[in-house]
Structures are given as C-alpha cells and as structure tokens.
N, C-alpha and C. Protein backbone atom coordinates (compact mmCIF):
# COMPACT_ATOMS: atom_id res chain seq x y z
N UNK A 1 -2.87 -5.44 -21.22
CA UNK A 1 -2.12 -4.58 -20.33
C UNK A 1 -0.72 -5.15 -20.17
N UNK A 2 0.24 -4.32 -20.41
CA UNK A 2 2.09 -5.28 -20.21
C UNK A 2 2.10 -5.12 -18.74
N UNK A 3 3.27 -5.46 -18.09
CA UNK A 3 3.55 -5.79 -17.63
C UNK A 3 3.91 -4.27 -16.75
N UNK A 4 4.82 -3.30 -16.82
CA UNK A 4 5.25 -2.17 -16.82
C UNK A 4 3.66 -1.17 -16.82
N UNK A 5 2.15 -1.46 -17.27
CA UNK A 5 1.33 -0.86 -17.04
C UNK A 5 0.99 -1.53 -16.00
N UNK A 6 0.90 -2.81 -15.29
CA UNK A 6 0.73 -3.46 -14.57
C UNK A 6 0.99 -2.77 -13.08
N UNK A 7 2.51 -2.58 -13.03
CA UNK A 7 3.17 -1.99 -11.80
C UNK A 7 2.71 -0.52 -11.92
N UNK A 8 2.66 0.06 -12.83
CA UNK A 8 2.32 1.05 -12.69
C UNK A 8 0.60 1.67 -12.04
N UNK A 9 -0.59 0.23 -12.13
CA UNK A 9 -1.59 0.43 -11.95
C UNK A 9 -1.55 -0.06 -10.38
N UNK A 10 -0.54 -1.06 -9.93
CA UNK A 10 -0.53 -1.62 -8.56
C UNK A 10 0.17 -0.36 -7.78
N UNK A 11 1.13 0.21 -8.34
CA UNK A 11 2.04 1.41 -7.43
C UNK A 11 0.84 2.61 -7.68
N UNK A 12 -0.34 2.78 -8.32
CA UNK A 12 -1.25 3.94 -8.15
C UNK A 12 -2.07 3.34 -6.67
N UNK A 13 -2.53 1.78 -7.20
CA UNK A 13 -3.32 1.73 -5.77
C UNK A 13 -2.62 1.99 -4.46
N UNK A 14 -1.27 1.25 -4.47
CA UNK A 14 -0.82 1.73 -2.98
C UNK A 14 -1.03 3.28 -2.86
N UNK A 15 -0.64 3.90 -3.78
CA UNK A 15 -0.25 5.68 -3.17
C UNK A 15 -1.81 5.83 -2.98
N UNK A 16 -2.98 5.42 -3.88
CA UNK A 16 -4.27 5.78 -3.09
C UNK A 16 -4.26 4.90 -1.91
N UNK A 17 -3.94 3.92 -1.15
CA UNK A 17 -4.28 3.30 -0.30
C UNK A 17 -3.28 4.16 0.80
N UNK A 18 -2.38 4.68 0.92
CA UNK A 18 -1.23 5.25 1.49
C UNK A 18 -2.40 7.12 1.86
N UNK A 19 -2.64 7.45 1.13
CA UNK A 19 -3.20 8.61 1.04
C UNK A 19 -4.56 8.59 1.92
N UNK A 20 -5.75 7.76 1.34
CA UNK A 20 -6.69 7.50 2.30
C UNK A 20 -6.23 7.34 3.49
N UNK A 21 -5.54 6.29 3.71
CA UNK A 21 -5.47 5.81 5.22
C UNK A 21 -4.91 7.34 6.10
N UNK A 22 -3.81 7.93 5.49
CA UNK A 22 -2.84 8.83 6.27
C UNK A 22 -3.98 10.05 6.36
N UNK A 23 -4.81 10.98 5.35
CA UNK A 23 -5.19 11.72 5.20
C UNK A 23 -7.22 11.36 5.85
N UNK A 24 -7.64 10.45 5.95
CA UNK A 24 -8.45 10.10 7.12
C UNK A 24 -8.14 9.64 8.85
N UNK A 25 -7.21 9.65 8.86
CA UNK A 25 -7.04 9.49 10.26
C UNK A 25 -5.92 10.81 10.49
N UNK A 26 -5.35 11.24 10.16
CA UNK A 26 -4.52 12.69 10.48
C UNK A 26 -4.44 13.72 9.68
N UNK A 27 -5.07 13.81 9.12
CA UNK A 27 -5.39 14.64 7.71
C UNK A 27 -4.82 15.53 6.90
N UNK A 28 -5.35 16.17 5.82
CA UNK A 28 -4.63 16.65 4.60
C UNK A 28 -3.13 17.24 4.69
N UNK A 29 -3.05 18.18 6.21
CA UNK A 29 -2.04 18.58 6.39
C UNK A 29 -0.84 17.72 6.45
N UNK A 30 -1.01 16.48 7.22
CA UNK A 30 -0.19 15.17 7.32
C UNK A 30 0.21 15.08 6.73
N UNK A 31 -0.90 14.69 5.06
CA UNK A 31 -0.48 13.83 4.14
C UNK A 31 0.28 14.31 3.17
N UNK A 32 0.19 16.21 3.23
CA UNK A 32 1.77 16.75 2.08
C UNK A 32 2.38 16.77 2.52
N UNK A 33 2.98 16.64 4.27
CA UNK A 33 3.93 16.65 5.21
C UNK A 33 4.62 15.72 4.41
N UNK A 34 3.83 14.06 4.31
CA UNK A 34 4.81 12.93 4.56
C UNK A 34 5.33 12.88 2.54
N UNK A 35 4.69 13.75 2.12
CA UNK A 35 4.49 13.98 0.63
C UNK A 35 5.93 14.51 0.28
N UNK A 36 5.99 15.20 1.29
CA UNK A 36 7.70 16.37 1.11
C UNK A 36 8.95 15.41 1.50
N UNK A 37 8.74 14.47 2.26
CA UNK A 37 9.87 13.53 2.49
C UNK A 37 9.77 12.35 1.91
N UNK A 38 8.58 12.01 1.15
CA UNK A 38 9.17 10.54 0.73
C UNK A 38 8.06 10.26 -0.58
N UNK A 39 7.91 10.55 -1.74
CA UNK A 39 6.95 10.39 -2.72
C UNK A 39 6.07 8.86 -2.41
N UNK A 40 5.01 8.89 -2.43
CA UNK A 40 4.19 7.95 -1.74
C UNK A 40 4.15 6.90 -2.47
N UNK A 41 4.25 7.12 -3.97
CA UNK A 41 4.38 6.43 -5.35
C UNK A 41 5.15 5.20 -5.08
N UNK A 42 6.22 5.53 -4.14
CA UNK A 42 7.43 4.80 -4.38
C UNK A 42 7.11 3.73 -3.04
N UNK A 43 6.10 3.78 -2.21
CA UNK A 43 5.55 2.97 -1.04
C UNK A 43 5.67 1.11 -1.74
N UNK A 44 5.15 1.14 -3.05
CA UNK A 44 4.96 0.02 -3.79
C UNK A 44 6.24 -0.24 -3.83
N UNK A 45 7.06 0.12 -4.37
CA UNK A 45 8.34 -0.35 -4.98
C UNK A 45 9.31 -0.16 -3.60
N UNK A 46 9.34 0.61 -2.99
CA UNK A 46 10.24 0.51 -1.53
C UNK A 46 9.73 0.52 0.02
N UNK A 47 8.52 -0.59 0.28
CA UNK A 47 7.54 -0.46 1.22
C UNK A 47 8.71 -0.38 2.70
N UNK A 48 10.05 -1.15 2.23
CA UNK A 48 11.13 -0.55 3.86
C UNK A 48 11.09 0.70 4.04
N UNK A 49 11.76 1.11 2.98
CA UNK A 49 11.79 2.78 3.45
C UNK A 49 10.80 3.79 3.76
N UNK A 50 9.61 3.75 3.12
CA UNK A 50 8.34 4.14 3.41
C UNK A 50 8.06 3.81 5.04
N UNK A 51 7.98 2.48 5.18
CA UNK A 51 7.93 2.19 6.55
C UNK A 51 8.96 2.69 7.72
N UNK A 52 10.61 3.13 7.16
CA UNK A 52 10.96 3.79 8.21
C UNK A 52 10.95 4.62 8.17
N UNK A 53 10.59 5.70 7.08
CA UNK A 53 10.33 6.98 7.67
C UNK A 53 8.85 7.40 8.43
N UNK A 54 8.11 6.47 8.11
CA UNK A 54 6.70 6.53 9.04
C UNK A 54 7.17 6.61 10.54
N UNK A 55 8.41 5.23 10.13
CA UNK A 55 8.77 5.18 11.91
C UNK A 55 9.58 6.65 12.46
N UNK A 56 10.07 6.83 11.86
CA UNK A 56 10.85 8.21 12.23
C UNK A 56 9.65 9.41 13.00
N UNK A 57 9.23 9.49 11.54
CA UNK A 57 7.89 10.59 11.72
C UNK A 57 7.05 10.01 12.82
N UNK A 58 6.64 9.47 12.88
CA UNK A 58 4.99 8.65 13.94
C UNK A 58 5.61 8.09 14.86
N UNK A 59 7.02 7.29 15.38
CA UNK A 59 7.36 6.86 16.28
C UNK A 59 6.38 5.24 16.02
N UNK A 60 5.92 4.63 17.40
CA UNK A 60 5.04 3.38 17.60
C UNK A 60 3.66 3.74 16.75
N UNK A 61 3.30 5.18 16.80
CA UNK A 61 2.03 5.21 16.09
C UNK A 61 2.15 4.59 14.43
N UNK A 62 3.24 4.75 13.78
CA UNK A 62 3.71 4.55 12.76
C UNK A 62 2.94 3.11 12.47
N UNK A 63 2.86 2.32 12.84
CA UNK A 63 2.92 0.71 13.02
C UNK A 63 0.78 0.86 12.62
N UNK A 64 0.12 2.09 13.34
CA UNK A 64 -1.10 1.78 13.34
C UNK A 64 -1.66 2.66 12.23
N UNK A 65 -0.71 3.07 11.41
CA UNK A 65 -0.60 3.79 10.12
C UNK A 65 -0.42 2.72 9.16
N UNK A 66 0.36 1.91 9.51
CA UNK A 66 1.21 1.22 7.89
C UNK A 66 -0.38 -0.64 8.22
N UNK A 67 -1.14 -0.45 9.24
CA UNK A 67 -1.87 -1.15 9.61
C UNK A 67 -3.25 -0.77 8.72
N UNK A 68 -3.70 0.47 9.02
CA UNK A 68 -4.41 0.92 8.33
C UNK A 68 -4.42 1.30 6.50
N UNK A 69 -2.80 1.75 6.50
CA UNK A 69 -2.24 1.35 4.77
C UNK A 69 -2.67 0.28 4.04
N UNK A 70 -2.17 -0.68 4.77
CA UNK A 70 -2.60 -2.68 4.63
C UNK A 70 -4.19 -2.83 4.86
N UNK A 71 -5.17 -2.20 5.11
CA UNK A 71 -6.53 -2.51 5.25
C UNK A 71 -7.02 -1.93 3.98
N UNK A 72 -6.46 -0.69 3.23
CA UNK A 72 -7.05 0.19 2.69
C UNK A 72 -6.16 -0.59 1.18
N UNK A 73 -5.62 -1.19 1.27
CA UNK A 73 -4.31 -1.38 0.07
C UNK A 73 -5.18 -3.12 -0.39
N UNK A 74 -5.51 -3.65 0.27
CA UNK A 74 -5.94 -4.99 0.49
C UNK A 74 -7.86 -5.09 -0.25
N UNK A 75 -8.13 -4.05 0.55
CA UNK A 75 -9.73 -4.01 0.00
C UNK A 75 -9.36 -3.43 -1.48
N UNK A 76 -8.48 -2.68 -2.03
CA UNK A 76 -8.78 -1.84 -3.63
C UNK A 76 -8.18 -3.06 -4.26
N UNK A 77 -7.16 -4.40 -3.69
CA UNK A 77 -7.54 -5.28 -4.59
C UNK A 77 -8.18 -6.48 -4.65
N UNK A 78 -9.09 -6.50 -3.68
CA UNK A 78 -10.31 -7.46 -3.40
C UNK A 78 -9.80 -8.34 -2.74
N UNK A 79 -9.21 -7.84 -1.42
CA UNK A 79 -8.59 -9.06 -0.50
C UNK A 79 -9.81 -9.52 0.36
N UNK A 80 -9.68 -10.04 0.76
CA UNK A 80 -10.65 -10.82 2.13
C UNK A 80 -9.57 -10.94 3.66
N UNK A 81 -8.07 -10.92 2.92
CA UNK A 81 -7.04 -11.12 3.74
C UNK A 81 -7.45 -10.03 4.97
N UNK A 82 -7.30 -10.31 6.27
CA UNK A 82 -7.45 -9.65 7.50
C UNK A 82 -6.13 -9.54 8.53
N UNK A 83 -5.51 -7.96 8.26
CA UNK A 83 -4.15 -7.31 8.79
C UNK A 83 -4.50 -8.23 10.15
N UNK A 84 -3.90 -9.02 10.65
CA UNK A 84 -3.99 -9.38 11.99
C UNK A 84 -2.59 -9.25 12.43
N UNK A 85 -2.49 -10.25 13.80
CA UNK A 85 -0.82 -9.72 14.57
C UNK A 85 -0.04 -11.32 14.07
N UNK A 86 -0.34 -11.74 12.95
CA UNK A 86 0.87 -12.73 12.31
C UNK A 86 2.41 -12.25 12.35
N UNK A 87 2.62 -11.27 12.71
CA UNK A 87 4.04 -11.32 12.70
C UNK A 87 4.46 -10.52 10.90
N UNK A 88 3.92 -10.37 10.64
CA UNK A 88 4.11 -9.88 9.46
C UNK A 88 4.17 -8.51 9.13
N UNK A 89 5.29 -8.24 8.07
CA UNK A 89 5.86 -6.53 8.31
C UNK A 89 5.04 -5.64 6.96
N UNK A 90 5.46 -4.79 7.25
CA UNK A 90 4.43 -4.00 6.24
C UNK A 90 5.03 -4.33 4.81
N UNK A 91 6.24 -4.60 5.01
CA UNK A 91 7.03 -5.04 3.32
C UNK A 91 6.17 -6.40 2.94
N UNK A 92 5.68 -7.44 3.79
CA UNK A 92 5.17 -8.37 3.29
C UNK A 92 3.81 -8.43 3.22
N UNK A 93 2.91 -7.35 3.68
CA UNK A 93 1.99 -7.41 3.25
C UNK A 93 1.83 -6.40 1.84
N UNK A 94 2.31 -5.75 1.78
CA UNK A 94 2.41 -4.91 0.64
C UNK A 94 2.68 -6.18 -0.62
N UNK A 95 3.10 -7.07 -0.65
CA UNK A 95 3.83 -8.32 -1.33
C UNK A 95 2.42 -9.41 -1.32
N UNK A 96 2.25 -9.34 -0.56
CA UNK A 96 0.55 -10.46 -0.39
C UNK A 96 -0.58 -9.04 -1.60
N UNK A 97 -0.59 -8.38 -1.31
CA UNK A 97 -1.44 -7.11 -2.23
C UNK A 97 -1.17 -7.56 -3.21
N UNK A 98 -0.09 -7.33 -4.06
CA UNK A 98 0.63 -7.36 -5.07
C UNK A 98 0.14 -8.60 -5.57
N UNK A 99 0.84 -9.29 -5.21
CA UNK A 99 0.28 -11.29 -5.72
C UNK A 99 -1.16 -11.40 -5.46
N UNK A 100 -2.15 -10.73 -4.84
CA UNK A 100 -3.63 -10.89 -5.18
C UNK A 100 -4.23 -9.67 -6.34
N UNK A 101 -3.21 -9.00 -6.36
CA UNK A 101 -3.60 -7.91 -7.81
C UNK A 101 -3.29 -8.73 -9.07
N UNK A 102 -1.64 -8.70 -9.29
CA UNK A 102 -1.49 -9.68 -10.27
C UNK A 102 -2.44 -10.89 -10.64
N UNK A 103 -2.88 -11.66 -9.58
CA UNK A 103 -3.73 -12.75 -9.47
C UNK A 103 -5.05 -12.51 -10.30
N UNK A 104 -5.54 -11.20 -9.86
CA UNK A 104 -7.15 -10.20 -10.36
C UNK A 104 -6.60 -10.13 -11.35
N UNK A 105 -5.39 -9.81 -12.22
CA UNK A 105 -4.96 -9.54 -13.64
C UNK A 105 -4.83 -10.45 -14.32
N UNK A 106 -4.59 -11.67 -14.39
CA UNK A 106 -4.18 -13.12 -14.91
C UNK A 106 -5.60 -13.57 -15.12
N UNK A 107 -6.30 -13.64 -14.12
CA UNK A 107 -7.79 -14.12 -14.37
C UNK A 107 -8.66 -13.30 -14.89
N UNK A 108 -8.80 -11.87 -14.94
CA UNK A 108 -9.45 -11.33 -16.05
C UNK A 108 -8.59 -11.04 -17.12
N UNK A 109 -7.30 -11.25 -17.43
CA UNK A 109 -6.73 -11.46 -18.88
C UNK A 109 -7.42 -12.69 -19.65
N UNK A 110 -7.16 -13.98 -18.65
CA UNK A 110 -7.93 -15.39 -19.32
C UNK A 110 -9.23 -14.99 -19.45
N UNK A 111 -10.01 -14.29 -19.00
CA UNK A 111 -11.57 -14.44 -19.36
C UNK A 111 -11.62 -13.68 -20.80
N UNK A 112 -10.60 -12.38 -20.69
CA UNK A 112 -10.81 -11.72 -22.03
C UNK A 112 -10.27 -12.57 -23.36
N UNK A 113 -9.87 -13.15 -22.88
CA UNK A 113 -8.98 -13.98 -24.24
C UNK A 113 -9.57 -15.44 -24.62
C-alpha cells in the first residue's frame, strides 16, 4: 500500500467516524446539513476547520460531537486510547488516530514481508 493510499484509507476512516458519530446522535438530516458546508473527507486533513465550523453550527454542543468523533475515529483504528479531559483539542487527537493507524500499517506491512 503507498503512502498516498495510506491517507487516503485514514481520511475514509475519519469521514466514517465523523458520519457515525454525527448521524447517531442527531441524525441523517444533520449529517447532509454539515455535508453542504464542509466535505467531511477533508475532517482528516483539516481537523481546525472541521472543528470550527462544528463550533459555529453546535455552539458548546460542538465539543460533545468532535468527543464522540474521537471515540468512533479511535476504535476503527484499534485504539484503547480513552477521549478524556487532558486538555487536548480535536486537531490532536485526530493526530494520535493517525500515528496509531500508520503504526497498524508498518506492523502488518513487516509481517507481510
């Protein structure tokens, strides 16, 4: 798998992890709402902006959205990691995902090889 299929398989899980979370807790209607202002795709590659237009749209609820994003984004790549109140923004957990995906990719590349 290169590198460029890589991001491309980590930026599918966020938009499924982005989609579950938004479309189980406020549902389908929500989720083409937030679909029309900001392609969800792009959550991976620009998790600020994603996050302020949540804030725009959701206000404080926003925060228990991009919480639930990070629970749902974390389990599709076999985290154990637990969203707690570390102080940590949704750009950096989106970044902890990422480095335990890559991580799942490096170690089943070495097993195949």
């Amino acid at each position: 798998m290169s590198i460029s299929t890589a991001a491309l398989s980590f930026d599918s899980l966020v938009e499924a992890a982005v989609r579950e979370a938004i479309t189980r807790t406020l549902g389908e209607d929500v989720w083409k709402a937030i679909g029309f202002y900001f392609d969800p795709k792009q959550a991976a590659s620009n998790p600020e902006a994603f996050s302020s237009i949540l804030d725009k749209m959701f206000g404080s609820g926003s925060r228990v959205l991009q919480k639930l994003i990070t629970e749902a984004l974390l389990k599709k790549v076999g985290s154990l990691a637990v969203v707690d109140k570390q102080g940590r923004s949704f750009f950096d957990w989106i970044q902890i995902a990422k480095a335990k995906f890559s991580s799942n990719l490096n170690n089943l590349t070495q097993k195949v090889h």
